[in-house]
N, C-alpha and C. Protein backbone atom coordinates (compact mmCIF):
# COMPACT_ATOMS: atom_id res chain seq x y z
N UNK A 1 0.86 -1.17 0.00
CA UNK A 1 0.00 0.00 0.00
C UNK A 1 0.91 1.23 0.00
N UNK A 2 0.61 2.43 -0.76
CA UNK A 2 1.51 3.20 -0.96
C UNK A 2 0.38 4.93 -0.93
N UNK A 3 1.00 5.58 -0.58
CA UNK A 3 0.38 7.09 -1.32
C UNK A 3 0.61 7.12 -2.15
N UNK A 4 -0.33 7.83 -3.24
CA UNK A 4 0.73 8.30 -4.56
C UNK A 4 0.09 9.19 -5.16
N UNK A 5 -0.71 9.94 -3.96
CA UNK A 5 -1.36 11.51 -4.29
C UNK A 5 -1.53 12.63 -2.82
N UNK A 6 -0.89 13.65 -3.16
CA UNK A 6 -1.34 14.19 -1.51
C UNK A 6 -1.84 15.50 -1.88
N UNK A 7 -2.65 16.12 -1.48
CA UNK A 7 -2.74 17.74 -1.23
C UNK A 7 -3.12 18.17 -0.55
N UNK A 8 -2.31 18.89 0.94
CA UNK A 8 -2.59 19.39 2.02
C UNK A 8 -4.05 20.14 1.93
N UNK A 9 -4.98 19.46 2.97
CA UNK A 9 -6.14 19.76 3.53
C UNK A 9 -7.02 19.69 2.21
N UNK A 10 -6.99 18.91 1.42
CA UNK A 10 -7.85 18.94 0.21
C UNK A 10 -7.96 17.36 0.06
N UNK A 11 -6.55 16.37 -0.18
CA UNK A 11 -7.66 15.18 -0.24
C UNK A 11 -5.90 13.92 -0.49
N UNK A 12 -6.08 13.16 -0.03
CA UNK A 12 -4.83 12.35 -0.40
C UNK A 12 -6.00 10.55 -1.14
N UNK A 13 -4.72 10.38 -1.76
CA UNK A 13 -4.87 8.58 -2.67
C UNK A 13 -3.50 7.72 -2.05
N UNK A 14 -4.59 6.47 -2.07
CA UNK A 14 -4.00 5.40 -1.11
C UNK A 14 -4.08 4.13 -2.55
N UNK A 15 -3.16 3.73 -2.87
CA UNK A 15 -3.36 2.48 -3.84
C UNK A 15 -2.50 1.13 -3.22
N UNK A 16 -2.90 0.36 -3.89
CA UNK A 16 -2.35 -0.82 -3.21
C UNK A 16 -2.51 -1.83 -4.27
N UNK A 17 -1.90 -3.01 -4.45
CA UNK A 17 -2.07 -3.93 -5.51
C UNK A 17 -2.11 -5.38 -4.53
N UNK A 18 -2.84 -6.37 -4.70
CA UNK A 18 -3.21 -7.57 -4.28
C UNK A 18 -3.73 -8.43 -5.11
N UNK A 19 -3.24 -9.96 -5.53
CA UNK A 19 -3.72 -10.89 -5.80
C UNK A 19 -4.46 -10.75 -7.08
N UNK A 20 -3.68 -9.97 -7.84
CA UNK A 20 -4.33 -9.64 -9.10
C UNK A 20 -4.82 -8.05 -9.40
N UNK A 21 -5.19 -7.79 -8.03
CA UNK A 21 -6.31 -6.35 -8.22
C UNK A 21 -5.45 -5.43 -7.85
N UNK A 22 -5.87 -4.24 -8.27
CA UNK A 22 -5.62 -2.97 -7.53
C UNK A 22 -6.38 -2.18 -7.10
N UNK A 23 -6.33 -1.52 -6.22
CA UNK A 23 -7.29 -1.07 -5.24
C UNK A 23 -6.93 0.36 -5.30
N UNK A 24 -7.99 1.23 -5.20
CA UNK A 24 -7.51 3.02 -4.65
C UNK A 24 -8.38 3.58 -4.12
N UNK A 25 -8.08 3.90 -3.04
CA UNK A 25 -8.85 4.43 -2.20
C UNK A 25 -8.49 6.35 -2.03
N UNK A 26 -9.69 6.57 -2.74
CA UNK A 26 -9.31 8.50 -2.50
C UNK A 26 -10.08 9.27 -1.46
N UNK A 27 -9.34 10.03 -0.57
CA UNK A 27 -10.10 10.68 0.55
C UNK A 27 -10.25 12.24 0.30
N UNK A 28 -10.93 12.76 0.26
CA UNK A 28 -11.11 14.86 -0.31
C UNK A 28 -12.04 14.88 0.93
N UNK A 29 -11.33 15.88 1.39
CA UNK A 29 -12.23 16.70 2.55
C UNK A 29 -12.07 18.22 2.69
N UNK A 30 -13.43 18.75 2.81
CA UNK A 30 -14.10 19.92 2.36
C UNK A 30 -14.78 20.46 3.03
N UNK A 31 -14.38 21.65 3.90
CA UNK A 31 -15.22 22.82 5.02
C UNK A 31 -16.99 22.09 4.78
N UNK A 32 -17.31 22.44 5.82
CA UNK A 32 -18.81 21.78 5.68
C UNK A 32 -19.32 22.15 7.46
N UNK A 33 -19.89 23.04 7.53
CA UNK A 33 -21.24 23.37 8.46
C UNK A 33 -20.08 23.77 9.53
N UNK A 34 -18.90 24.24 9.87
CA UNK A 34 -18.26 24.60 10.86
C UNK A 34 -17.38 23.10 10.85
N UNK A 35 -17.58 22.71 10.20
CA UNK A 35 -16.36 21.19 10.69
C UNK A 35 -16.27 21.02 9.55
N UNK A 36 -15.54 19.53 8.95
CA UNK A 36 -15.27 18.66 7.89
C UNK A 36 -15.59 17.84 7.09
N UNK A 37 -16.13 17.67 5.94
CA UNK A 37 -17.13 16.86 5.60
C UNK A 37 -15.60 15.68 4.58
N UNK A 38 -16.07 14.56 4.73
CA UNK A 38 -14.90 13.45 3.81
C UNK A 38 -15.61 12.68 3.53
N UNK A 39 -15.61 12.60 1.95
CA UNK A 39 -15.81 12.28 1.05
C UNK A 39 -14.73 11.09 0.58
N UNK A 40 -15.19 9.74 0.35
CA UNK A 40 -13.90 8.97 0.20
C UNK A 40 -14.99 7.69 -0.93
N UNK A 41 -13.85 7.47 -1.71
CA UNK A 41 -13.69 6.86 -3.38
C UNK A 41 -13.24 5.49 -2.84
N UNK A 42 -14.18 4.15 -3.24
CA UNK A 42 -13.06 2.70 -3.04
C UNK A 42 -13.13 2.28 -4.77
N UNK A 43 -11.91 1.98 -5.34
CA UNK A 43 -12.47 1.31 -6.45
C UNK A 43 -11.22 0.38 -6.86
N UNK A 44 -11.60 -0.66 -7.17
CA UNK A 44 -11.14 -1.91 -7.64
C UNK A 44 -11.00 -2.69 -9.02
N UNK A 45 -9.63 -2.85 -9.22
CA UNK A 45 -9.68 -3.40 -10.86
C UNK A 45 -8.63 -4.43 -10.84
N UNK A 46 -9.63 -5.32 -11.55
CA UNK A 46 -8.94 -6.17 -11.72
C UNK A 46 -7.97 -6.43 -12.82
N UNK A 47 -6.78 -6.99 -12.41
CA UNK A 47 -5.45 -6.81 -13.58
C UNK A 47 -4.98 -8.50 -13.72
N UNK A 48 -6.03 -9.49 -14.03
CA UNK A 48 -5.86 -10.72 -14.10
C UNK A 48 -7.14 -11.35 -14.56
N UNK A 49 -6.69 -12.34 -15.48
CA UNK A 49 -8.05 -13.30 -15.33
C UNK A 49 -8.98 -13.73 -14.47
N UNK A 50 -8.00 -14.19 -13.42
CA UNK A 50 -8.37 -15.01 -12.18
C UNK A 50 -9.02 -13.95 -11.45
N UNK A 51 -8.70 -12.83 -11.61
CA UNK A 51 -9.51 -11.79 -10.62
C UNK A 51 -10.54 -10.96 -11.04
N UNK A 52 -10.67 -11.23 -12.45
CA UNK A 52 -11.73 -10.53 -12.98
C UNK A 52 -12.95 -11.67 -12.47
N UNK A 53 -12.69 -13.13 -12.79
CA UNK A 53 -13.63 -13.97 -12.17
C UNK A 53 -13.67 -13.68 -10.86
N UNK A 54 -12.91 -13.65 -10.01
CA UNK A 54 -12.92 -13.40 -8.27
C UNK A 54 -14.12 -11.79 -8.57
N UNK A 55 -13.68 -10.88 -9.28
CA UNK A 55 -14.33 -9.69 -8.29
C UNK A 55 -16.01 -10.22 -8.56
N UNK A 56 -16.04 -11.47 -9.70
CA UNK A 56 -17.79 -11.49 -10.07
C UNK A 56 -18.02 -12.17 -8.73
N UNK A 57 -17.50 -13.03 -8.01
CA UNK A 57 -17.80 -13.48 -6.89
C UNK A 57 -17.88 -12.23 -5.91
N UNK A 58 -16.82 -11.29 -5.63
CA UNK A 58 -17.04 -10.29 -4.80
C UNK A 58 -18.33 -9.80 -4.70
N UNK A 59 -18.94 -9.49 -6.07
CA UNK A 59 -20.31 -9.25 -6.11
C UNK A 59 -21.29 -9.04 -4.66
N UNK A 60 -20.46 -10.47 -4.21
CA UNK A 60 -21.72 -11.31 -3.53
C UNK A 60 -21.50 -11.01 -2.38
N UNK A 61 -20.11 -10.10 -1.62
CA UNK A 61 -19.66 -9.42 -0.56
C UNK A 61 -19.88 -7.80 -0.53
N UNK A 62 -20.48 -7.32 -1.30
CA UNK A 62 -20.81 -6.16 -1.68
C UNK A 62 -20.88 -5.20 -0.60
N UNK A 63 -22.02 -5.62 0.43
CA UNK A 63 -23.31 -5.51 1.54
C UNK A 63 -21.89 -5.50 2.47
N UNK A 64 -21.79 -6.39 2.55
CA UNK A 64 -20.64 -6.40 3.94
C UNK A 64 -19.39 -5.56 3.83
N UNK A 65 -19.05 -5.39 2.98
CA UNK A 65 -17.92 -4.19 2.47
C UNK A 65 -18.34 -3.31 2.76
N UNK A 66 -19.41 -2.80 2.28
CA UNK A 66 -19.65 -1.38 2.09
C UNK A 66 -20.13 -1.34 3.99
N UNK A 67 -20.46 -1.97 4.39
CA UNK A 67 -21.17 -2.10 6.08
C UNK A 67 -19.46 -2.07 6.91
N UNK A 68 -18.53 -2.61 6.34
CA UNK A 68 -17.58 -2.61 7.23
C UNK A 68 -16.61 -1.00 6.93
N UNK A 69 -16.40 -0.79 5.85
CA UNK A 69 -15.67 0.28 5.60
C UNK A 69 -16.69 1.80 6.45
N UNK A 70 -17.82 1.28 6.33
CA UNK A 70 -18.76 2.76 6.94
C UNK A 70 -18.58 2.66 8.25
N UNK A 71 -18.54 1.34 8.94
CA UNK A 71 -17.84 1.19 10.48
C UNK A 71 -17.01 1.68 10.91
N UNK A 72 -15.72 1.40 10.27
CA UNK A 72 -14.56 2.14 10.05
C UNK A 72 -14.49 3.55 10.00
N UNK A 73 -14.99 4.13 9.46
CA UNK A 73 -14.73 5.71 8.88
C UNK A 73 -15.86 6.69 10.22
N UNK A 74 -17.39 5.77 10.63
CA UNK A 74 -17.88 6.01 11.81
C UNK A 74 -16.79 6.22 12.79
N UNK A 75 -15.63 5.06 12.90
CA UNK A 75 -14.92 5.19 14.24
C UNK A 75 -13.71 6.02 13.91
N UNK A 76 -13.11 6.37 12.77
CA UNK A 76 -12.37 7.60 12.85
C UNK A 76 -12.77 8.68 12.90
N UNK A 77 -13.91 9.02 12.53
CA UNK A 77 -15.11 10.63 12.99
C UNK A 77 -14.74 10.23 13.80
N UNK A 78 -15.31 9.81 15.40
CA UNK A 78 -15.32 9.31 16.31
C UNK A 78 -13.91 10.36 17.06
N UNK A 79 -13.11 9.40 17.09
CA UNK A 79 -11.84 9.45 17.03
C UNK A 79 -11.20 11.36 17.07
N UNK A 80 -11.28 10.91 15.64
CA UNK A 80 -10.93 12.68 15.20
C UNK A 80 -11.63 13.90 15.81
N UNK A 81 -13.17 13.60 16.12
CA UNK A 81 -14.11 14.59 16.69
C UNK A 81 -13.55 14.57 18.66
N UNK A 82 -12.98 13.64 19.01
CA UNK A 82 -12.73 13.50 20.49
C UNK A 82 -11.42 14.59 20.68
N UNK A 83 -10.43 14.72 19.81
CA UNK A 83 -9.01 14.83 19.61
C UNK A 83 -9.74 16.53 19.47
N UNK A 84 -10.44 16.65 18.57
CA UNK A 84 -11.06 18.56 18.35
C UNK A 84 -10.45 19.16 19.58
């Protein structure tokens, strides 16, 4: 997993390559109501046969991805809003 985009207080990219895929995850955050509003990008491509078949299976993890990453980002608000 690597950065390989930054721009102070505007938004950084996180990529990573696994098992065929590559992954990028982009975060932009933007003044919003007296605090911070973040806005964040997951997207996935597959760079293999074998994983173009795997992501049709991913399909089927969709629900739980998207439920675990919103967990996640709940507990860094969290986090970040305590630290204010």
């Amino acid at each position: 997993m690597w950065v390989t985009a930054y721009e102070e207080d505007v938004s950084y990219t996180v990529d990573a390559r696994s098992h065929g895929m590559h992954y990028q995850s982009v975060y932009l955050f933007m003044p919003s109501h007296g605090g911070t509003r973040l806005d964040y990008r997951f997207t996935m491509t597959p760079l293999t046969f074998g994983a173009r078949l795997m992501s049709v299976v991913g399909l089927l993890f969709l629900g739980a991805t998207k439920k675990a990453l919103t967990k996640d980002h709940h507990e860094l608000k969290l986090a970040c809003e305590a630290q204010a």
